[in-house]
N, C-alpha and C. Protein backbone atom coordinates (compact mmCIF):
# COMPACT_ATOMS: atom_id res chain seq x y z
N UNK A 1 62.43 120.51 92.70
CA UNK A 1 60.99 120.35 92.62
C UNK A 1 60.66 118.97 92.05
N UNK A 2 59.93 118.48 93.11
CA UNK A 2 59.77 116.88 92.35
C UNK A 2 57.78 116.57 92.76
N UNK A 3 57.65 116.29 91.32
CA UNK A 3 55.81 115.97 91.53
C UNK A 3 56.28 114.07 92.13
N UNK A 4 55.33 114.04 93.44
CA UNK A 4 55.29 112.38 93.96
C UNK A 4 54.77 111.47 93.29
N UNK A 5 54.87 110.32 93.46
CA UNK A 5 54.65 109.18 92.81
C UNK A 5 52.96 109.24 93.00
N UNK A 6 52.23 109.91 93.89
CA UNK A 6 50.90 110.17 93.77
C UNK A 6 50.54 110.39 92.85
N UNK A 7 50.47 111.82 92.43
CA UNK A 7 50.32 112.55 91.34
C UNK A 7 51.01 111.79 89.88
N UNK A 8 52.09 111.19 89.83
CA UNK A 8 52.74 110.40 88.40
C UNK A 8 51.52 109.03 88.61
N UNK A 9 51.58 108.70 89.35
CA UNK A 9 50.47 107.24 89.24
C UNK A 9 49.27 107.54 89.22
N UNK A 10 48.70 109.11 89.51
CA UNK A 10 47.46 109.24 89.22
C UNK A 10 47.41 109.63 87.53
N UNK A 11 48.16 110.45 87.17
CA UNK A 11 48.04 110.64 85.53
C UNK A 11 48.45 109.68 84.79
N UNK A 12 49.45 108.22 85.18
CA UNK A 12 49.17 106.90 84.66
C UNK A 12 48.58 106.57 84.86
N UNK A 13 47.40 106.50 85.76
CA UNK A 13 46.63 105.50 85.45
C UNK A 13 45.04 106.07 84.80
N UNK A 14 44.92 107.30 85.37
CA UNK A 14 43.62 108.32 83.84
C UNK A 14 44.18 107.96 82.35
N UNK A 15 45.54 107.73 82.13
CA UNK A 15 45.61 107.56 80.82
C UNK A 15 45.53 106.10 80.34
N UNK A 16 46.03 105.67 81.30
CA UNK A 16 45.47 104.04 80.93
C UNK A 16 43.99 103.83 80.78
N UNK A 17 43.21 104.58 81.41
CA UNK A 17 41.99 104.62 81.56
C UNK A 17 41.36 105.04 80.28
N UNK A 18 42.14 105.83 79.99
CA UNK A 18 41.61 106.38 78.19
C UNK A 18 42.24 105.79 77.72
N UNK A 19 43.18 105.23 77.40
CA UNK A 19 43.84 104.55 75.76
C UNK A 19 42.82 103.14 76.09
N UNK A 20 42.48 103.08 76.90
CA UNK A 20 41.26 101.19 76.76
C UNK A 20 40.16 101.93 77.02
N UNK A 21 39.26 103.27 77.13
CA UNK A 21 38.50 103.27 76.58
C UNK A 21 37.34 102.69 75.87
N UNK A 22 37.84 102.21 74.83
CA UNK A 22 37.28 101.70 73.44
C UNK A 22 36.35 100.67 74.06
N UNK A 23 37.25 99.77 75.19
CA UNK A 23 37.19 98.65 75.62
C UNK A 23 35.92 98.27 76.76
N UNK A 24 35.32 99.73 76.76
CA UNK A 24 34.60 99.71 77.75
C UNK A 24 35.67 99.84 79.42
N UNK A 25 34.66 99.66 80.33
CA UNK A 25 34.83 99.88 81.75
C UNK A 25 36.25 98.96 82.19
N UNK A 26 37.46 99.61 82.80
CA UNK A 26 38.14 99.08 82.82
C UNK A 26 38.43 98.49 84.48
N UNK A 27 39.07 97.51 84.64
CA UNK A 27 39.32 97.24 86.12
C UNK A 27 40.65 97.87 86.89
N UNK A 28 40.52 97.92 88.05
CA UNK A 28 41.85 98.36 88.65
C UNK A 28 43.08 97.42 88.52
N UNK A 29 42.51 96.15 88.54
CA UNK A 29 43.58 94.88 88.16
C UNK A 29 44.37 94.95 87.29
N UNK A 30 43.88 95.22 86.08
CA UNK A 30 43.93 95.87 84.60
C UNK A 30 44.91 96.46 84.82
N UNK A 31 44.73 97.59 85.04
CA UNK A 31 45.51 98.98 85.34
C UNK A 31 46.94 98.74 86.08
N UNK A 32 46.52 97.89 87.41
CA UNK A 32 48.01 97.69 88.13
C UNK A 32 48.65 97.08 87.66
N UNK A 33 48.08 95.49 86.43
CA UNK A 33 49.48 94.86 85.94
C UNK A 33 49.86 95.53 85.08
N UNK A 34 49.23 96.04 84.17
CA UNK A 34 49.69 96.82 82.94
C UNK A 34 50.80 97.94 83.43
N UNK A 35 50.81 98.54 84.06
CA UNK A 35 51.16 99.92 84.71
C UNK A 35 52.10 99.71 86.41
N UNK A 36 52.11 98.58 86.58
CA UNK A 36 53.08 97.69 87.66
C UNK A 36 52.69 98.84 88.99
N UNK A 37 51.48 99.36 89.08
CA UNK A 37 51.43 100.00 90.35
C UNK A 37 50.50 99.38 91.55
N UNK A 38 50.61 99.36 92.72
CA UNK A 38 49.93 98.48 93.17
C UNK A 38 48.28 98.56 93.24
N UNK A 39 47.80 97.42 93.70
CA UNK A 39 46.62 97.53 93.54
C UNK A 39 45.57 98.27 94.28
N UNK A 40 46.04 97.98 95.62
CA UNK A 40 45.57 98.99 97.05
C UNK A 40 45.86 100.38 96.56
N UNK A 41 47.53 100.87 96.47
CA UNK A 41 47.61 102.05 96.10
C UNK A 41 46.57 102.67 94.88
N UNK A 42 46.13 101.85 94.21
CA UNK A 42 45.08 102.50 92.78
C UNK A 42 43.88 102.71 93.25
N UNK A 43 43.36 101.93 94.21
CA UNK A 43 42.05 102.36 94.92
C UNK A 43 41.96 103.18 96.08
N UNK A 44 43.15 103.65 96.28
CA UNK A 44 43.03 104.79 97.32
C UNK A 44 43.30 105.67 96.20
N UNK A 45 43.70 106.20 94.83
CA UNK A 45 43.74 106.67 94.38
C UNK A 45 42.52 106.92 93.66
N UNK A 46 41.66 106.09 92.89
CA UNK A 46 40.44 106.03 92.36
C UNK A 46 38.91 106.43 93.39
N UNK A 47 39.53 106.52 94.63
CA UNK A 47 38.40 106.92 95.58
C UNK A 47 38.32 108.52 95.42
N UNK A 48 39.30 109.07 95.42
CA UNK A 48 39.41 110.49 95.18
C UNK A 48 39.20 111.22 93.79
N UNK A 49 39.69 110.38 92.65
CA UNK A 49 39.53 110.59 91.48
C UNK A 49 38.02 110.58 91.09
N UNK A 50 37.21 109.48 91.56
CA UNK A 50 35.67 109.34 92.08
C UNK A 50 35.14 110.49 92.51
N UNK A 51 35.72 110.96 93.59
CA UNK A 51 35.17 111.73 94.46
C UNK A 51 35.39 113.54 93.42
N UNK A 52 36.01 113.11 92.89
CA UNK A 52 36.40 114.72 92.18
C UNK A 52 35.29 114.59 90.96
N UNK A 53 34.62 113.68 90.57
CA UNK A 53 34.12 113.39 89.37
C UNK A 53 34.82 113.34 88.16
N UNK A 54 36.03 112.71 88.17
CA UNK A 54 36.88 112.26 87.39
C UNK A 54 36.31 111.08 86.88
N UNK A 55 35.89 110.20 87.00
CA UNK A 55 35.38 108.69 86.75
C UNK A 55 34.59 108.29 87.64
N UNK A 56 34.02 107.00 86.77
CA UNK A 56 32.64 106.47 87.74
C UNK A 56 32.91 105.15 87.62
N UNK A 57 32.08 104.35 88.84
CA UNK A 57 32.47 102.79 88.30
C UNK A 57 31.17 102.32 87.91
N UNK A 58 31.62 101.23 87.41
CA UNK A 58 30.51 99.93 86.76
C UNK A 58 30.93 98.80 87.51
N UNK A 59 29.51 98.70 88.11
CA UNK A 59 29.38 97.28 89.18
C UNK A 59 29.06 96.01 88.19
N UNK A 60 29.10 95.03 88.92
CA UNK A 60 28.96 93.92 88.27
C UNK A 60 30.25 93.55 87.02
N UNK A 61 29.84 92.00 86.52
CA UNK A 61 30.77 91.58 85.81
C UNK A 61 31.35 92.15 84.53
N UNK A 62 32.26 92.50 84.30
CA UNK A 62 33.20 93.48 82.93
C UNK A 62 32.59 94.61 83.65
N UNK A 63 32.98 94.80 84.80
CA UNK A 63 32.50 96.22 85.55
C UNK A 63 34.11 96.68 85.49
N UNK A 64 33.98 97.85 86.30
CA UNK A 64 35.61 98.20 86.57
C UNK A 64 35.25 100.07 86.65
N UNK A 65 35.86 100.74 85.78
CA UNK A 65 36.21 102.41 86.07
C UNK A 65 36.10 103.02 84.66
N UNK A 66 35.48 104.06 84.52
CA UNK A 66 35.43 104.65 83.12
C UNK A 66 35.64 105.97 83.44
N UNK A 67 35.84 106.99 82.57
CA UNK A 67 36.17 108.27 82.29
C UNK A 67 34.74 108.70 82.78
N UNK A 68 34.91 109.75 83.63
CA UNK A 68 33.38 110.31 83.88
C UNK A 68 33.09 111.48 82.52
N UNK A 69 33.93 112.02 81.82
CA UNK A 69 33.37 112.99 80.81
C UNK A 69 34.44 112.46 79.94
N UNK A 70 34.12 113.19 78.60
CA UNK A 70 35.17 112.61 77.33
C UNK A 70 36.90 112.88 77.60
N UNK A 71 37.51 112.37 77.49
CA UNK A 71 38.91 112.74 77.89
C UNK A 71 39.59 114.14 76.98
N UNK A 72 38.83 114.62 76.06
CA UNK A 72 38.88 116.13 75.28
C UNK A 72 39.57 116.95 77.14
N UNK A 73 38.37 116.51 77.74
CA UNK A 73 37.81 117.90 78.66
C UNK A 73 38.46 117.00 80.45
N UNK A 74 38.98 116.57 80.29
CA UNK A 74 40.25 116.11 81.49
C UNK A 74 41.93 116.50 81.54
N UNK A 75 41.85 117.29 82.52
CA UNK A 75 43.70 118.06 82.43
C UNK A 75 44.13 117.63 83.50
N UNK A 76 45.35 117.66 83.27
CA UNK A 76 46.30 116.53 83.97
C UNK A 76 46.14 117.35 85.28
N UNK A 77 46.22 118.81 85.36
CA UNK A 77 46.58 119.44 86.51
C UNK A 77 45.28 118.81 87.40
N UNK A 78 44.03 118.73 86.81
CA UNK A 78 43.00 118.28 87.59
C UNK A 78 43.08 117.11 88.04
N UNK A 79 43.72 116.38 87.55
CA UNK A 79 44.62 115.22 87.58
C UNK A 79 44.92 114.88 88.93
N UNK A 80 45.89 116.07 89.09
CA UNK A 80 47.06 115.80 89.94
C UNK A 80 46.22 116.67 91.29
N UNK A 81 45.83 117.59 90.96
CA UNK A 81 44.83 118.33 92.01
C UNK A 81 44.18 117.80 92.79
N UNK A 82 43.40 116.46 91.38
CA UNK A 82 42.11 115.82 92.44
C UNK A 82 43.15 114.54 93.74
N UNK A 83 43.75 114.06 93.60
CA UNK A 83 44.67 113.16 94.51
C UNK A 83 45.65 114.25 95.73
N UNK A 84 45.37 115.37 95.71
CA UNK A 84 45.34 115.91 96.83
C UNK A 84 47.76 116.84 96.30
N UNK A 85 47.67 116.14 95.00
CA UNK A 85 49.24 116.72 94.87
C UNK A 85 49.27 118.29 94.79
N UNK A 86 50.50 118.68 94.70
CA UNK A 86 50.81 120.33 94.53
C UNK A 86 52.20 119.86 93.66
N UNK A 87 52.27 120.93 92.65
CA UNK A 87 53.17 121.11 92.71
C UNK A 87 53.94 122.40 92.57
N UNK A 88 55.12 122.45 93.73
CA UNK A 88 55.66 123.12 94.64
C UNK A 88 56.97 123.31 94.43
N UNK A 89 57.83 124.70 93.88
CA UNK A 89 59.29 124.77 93.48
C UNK A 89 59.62 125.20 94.71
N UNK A 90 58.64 125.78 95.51
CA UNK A 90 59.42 126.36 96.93
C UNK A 90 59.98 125.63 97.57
N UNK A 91 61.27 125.66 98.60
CA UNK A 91 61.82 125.02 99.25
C UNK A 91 60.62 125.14 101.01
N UNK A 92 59.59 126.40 100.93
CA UNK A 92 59.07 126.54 102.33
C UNK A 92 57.55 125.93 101.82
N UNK A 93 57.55 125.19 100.76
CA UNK A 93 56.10 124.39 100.42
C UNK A 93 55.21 125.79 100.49
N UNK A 94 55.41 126.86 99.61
CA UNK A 94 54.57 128.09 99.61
C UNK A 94 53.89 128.60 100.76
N UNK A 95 54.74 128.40 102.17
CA UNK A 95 54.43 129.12 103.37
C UNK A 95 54.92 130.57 102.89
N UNK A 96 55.77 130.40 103.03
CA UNK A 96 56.83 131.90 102.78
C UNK A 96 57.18 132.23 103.65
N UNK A 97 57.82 131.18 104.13
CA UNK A 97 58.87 130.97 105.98
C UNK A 97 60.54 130.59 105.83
N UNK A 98 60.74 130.84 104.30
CA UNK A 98 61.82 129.87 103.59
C UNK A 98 63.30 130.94 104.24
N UNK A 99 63.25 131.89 105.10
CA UNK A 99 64.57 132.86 105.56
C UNK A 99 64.16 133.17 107.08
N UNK A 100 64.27 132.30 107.81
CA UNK A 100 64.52 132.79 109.05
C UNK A 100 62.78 132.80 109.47
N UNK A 101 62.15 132.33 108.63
CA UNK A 101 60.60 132.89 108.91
C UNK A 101 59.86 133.58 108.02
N UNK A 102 61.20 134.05 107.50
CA UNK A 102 60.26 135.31 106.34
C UNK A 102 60.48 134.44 105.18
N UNK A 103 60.10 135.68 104.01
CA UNK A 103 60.37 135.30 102.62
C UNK A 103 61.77 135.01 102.11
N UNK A 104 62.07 134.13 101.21
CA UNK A 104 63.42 134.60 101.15
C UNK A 104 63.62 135.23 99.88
N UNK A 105 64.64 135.59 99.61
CA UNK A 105 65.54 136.39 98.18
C UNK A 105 64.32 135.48 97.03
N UNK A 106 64.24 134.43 96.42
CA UNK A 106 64.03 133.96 95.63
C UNK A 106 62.27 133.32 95.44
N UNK A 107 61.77 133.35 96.97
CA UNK A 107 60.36 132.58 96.55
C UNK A 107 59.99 133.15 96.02
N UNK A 108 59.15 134.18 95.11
CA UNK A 108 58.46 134.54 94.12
C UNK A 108 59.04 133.94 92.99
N UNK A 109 60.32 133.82 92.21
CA UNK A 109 60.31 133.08 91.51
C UNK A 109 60.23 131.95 91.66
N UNK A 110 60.19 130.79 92.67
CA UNK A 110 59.72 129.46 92.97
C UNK A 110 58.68 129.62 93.06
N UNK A 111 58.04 130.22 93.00
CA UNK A 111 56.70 130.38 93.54
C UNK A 111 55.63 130.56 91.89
N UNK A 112 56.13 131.22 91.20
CA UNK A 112 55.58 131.66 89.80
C UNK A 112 55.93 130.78 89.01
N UNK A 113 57.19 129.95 89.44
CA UNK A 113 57.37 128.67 88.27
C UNK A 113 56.39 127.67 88.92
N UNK A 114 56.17 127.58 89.82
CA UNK A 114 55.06 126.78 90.57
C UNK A 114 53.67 126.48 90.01
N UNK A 115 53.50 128.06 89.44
CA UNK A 115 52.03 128.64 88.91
C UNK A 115 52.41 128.28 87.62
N UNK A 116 53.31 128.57 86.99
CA UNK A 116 53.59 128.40 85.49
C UNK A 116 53.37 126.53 84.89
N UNK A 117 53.87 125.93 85.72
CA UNK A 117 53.96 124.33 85.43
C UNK A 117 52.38 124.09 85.86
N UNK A 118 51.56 124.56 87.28
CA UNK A 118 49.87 124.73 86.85
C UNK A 118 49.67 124.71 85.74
N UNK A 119 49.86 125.89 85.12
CA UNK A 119 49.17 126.11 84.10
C UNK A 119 49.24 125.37 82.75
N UNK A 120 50.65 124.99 82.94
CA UNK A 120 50.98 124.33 81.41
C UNK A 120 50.31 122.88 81.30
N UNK A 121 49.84 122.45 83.08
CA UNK A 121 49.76 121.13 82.94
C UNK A 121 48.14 121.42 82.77
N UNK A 122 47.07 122.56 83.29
CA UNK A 122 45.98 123.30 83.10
C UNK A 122 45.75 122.81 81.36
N UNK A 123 46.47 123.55 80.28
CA UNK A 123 46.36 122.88 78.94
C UNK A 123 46.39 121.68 78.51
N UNK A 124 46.83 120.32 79.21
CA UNK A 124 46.99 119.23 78.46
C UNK A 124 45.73 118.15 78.75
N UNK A 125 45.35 117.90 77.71
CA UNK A 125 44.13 116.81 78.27
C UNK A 125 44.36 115.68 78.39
N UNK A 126 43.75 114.36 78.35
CA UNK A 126 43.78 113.64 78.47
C UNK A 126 44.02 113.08 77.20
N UNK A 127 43.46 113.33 76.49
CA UNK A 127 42.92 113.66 74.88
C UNK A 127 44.10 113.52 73.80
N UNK A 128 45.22 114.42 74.17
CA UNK A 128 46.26 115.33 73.74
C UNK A 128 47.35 114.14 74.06
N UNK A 129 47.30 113.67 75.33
CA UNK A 129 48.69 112.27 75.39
C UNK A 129 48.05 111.30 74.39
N UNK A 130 46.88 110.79 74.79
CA UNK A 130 46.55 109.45 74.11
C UNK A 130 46.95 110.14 72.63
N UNK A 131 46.61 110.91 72.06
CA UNK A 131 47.01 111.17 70.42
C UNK A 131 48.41 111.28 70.11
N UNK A 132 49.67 111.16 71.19
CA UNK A 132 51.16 111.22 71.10
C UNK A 132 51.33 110.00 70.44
N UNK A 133 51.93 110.03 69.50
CA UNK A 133 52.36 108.49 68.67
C UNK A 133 53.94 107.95 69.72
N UNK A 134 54.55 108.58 70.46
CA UNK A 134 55.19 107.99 71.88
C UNK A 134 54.70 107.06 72.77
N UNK A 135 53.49 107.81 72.72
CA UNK A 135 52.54 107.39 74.10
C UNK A 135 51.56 105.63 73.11
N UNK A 136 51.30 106.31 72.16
CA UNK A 136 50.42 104.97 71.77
C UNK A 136 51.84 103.90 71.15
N UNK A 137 52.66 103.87 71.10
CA UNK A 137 53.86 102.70 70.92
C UNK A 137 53.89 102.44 72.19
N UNK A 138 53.95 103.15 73.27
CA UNK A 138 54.27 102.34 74.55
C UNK A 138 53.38 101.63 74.89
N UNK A 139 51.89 102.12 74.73
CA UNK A 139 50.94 101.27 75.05
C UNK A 139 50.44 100.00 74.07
N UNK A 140 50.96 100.29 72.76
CA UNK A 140 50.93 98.91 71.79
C UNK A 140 51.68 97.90 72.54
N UNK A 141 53.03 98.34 73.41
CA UNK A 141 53.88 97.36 73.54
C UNK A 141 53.38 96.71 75.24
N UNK A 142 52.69 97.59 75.68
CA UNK A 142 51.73 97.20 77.30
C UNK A 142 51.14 96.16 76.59
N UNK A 143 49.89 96.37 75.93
CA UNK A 143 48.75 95.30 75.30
C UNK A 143 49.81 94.40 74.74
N UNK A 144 50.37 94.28 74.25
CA UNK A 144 51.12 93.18 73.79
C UNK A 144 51.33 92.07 74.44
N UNK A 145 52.08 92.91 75.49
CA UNK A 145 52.81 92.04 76.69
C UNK A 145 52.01 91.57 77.32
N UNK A 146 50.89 91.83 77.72
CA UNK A 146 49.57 91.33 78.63
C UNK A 146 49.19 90.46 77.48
N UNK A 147 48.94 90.21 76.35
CA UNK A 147 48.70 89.11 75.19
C UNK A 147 49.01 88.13 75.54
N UNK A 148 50.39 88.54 74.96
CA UNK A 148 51.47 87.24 75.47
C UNK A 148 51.38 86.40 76.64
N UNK A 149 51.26 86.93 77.65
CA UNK A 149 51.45 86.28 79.14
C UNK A 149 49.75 85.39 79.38
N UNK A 150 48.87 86.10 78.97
CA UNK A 150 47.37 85.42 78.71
C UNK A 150 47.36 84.46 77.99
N UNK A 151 48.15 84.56 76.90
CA UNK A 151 48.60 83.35 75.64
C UNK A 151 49.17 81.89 76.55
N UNK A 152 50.26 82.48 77.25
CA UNK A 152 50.90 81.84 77.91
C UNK A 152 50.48 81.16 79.34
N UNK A 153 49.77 81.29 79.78
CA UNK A 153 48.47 80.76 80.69
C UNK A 153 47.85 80.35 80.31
N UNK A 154 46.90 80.29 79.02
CA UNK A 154 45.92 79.75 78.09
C UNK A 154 46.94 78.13 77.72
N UNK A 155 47.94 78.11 77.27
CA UNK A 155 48.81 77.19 76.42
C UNK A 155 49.10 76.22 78.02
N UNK A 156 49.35 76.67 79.52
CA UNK A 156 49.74 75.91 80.12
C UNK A 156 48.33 75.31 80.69
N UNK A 157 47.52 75.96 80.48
CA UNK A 157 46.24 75.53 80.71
C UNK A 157 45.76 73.92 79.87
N UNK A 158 46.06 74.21 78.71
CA UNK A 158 45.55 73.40 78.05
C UNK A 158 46.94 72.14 77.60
């Protein structure tokens, strides 16, 4: 059972979206260097995330993408839901064609761990990572690195 790089780049980049926060409206630019995902791929992703009422944008200059409600009340599963992912332990993608056509010996339990990882991902907010002291060292060391390299453009600039 493997969740796609859809679904992992859509819950990186809602959380990037909340740990800058603070910062006001963030850009997709933002997001792809920080988070090395591409840029096209983030706006086919943010069209749907949009469309779910996950976030809204801000036009104009220091425009970019904000949290449409407080990140308390954003779960990853909605997350992963709104970008169109599943995730799926069945080998018949929950047809139940996995033996010849039929069911086989085992989909109900692929099938209930299926529902079970829903649910667990159902509990986690948005809220709940950003407060991981894991999660905020990695992102001290993102902002950092984007410092630096701005530093370092600024210095060849001048």
């Amino acid at each position: 059972m493997r969740l796609t790089t859809k679904g992992r780049y859509a819950v990186t980049a809602m959380l990037d979206l909340a740990l800058h926060s603070h910062q006001g409206p963030t850009s997709l630019a933002d997001i792809s260097k920080r988070q090395e995902i591409s840029l096209s791929y983030l706006e086919q992703l943010f069209a749907k995330l949009r469309k779910h009422e996950l976030v809204s944008s801000v036009r104009g200059p220091g425009g970019g993408y904000k949290l449409s409600r407080e990140s308390e009340s954003i779960f990853i599963a909605e997350i992963i839901d709104a970008v169109n992912e599943t995730i799926d332990a069945t080998n018949c993608h929950g047809a139940g064609n996995c033996h010849k056509g039929d069911v086989c010996l085992t989909h109900h339990l692929w099938s209930d761990l299926s529902e079970q990882i829903h649910q667990f991902l159902s509990g986690i907010s948005l809220a709940d990572l950003v407060e991981r002291n894991d999660i905020k060292a990695v992102a001290d060391r993102q902002d950092a690195q984007e410092r630096a390299q701005h530093e370092q453009v600024l210095a060849v600039i001048n």
